[in-house]
C-alpha atoms as a PDB file:
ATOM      1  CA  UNK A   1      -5.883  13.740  25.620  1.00  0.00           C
ATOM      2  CA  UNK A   2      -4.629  10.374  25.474  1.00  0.00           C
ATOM      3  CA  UNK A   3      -6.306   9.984  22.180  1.00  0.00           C
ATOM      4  CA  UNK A   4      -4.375   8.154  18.758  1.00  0.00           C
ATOM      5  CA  UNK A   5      -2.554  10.642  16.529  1.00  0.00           C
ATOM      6  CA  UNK A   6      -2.660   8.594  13.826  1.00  0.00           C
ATOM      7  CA  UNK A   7      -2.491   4.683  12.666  1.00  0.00           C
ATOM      8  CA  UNK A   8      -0.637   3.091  10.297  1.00  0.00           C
ATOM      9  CA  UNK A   9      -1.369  -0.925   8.507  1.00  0.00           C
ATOM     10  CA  UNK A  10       1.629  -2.885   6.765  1.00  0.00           C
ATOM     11  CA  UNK A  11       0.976  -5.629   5.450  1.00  0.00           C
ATOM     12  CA  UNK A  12       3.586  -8.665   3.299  1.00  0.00           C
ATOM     13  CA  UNK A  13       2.410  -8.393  -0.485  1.00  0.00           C
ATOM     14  CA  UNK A  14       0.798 -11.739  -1.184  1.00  0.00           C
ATOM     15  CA  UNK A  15      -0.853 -12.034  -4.856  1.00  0.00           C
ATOM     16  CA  UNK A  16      -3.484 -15.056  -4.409  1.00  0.00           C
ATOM     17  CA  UNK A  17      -6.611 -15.564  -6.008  1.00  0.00           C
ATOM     18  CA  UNK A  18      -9.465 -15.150  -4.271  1.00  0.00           C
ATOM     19  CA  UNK A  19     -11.823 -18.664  -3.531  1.00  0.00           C
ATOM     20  CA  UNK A  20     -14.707 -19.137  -6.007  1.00  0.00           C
ATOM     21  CA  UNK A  21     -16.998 -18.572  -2.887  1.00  0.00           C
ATOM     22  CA  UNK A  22     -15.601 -15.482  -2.029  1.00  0.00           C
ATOM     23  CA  UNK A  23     -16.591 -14.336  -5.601  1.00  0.00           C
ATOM     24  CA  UNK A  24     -20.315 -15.298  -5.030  1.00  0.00           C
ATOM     25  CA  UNK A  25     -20.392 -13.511  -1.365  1.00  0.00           C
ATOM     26  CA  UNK A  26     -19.068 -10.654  -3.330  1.00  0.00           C
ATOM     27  CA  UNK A  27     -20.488  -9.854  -6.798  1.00  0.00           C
ATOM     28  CA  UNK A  28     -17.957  -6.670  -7.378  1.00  0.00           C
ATOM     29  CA  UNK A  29     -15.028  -8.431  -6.452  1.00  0.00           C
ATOM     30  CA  UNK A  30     -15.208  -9.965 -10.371  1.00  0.00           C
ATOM     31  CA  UNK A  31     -15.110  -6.066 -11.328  1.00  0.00           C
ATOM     32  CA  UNK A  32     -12.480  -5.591  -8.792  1.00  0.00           C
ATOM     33  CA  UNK A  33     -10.311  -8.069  -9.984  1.00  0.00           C
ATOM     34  CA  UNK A  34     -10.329  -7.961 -13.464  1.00  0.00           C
ATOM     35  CA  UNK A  35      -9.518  -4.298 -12.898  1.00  0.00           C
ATOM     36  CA  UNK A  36      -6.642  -4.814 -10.492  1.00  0.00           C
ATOM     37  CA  UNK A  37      -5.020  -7.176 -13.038  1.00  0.00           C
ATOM     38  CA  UNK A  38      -5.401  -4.902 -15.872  1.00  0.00           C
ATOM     39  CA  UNK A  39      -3.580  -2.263 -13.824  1.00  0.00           C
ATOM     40  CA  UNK A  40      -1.302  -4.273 -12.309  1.00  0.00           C
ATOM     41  CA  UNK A  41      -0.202  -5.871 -16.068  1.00  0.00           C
ATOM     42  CA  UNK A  42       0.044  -2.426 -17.137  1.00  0.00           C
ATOM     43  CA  UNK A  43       2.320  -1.458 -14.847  1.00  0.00           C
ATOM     44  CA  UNK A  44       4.438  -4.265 -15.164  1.00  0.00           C
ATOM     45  CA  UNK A  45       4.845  -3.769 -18.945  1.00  0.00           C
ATOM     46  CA  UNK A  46       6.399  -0.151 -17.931  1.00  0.00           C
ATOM     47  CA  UNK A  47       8.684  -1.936 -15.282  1.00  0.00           C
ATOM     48  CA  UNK A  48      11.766  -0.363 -15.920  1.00  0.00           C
ATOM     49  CA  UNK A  49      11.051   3.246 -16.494  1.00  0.00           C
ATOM     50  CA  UNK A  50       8.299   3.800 -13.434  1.00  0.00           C
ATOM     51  CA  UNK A  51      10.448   2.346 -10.704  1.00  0.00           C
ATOM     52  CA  UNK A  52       8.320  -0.469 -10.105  1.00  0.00           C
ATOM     53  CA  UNK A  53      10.614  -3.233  -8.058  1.00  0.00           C
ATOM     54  CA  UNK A  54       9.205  -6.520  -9.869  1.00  0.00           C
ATOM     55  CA  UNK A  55      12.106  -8.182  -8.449  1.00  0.00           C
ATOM     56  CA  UNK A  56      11.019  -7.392  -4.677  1.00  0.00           C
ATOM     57  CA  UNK A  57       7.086  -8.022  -6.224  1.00  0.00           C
ATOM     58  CA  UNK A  58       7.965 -11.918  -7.151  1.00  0.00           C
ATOM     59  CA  UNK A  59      10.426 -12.690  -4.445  1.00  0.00           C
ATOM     60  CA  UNK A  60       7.404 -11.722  -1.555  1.00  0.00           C
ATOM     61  CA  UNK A  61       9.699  -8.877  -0.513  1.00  0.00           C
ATOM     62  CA  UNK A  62       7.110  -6.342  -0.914  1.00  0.00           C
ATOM     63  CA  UNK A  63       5.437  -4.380   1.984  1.00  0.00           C
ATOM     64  CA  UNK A  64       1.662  -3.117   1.387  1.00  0.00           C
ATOM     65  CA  UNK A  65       0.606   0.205   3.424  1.00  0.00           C
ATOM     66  CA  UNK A  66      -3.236  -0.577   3.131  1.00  0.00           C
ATOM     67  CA  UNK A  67      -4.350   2.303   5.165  1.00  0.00           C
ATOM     68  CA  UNK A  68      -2.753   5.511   7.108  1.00  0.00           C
ATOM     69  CA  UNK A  69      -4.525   8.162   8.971  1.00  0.00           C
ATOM     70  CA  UNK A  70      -3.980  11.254  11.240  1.00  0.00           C
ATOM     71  CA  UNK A  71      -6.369  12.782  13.328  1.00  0.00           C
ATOM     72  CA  UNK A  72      -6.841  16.901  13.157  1.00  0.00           C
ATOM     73  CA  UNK A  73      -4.533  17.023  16.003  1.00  0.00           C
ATOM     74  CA  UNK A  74      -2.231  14.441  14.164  1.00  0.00           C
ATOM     75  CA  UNK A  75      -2.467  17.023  11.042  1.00  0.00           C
ATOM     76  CA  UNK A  76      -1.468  19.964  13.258  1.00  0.00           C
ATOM     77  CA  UNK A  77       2.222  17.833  14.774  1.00  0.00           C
ATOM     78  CA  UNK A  78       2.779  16.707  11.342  1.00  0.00           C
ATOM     79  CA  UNK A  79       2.365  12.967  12.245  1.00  0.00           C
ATOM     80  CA  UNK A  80       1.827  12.102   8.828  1.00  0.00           C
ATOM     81  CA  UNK A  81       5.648  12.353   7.710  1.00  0.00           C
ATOM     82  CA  UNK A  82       6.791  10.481  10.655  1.00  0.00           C
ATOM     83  CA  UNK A  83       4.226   7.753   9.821  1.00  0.00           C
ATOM     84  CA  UNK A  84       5.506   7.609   6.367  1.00  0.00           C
ATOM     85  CA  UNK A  85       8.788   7.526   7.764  1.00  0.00           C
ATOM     86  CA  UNK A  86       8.328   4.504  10.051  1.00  0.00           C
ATOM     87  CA  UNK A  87       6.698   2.743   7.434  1.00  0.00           C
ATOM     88  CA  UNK A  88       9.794   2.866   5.718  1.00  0.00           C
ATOM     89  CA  UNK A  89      11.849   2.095   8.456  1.00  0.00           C
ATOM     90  CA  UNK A  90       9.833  -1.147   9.700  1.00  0.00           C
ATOM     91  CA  UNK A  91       9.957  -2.234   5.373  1.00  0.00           C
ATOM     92  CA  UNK A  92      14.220  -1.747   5.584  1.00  0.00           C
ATOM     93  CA  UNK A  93      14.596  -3.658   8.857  1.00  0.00           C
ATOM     94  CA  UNK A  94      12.143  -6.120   7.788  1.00  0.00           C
ATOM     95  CA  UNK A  95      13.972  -7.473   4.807  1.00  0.00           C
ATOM     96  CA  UNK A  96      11.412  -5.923   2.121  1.00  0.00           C
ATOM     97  CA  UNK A  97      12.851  -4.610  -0.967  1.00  0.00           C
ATOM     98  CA  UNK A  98       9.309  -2.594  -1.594  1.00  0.00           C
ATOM     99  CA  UNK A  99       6.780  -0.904   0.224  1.00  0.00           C
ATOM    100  CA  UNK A 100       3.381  -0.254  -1.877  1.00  0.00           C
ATOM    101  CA  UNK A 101       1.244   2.003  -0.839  1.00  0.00           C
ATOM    102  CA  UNK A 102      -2.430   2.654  -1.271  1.00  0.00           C
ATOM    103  CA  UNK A 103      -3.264   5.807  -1.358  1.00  0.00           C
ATOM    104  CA  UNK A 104      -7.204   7.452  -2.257  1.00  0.00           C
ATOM    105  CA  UNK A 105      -6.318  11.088  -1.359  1.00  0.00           C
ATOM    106  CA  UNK A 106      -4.268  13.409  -3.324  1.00  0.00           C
ATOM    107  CA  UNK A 107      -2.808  14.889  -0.554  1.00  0.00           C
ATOM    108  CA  UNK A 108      -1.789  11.626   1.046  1.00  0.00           C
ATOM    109  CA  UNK A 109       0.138  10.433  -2.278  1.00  0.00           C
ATOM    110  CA  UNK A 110       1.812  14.268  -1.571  1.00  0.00           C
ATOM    111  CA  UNK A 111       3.223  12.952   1.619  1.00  0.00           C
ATOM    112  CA  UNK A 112       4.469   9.316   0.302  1.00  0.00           C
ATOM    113  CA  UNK A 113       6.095  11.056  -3.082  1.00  0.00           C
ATOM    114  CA  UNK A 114       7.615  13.661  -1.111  1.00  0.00           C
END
């Protein structure tokens, strides 16, 4: 009792390149990058047919979900959808034309596509 259903991180969109000593701290963040821009320019390129808002991407009107998660109990109350939801809600009264969101599950991108 009295323990979290579930949690939910927004964060603004910011594209910056990370400081040359971040990169030696960090020897996979080269990897990382290089394959985040790759994926990133592809999915510019196919803009206008996978509803990607560019627009809202340049402008800084983009909302990033880094992380969601329920708890069993969370699973069982269906706290996922309401996150999901809310998340949308706190984007729309917040002025963002976008909310991204990272997903690493299949059954999470499920509940964000549904």
């Amino acid at each position: 009792k009295g323990a979290p259903l579930g949690c939910l991180f927004l964060l603004p969109l910011v594209f910056e390149e990370p400081g040359e000593e971040l990169y030696k701290l960090h020897r996979g963040l080269t990897v990382a990058t290089e394959f985040s821009t790759a994926v990133w320019t592809d999915a510019l390129k196919w803009s206008r047919f996978n509803g990607l808002a560019v627009g809202s991407l340049a402008a800084g009107q983009a909302l990033r979900c880094t992380l969601s998660g329920v708890s069993d109990e969370g699973k069982k109350a269906h706290v996922e959808v309401a996150l999901c939801l809310r998340a949308v809600e706190v984007a729309r009264t917040r002025g963002y034309g976008t909310l991204l969101v990272e997903t690493s599950v299949a059954a999470q991108r499920n509940i964000w596509v549904e």
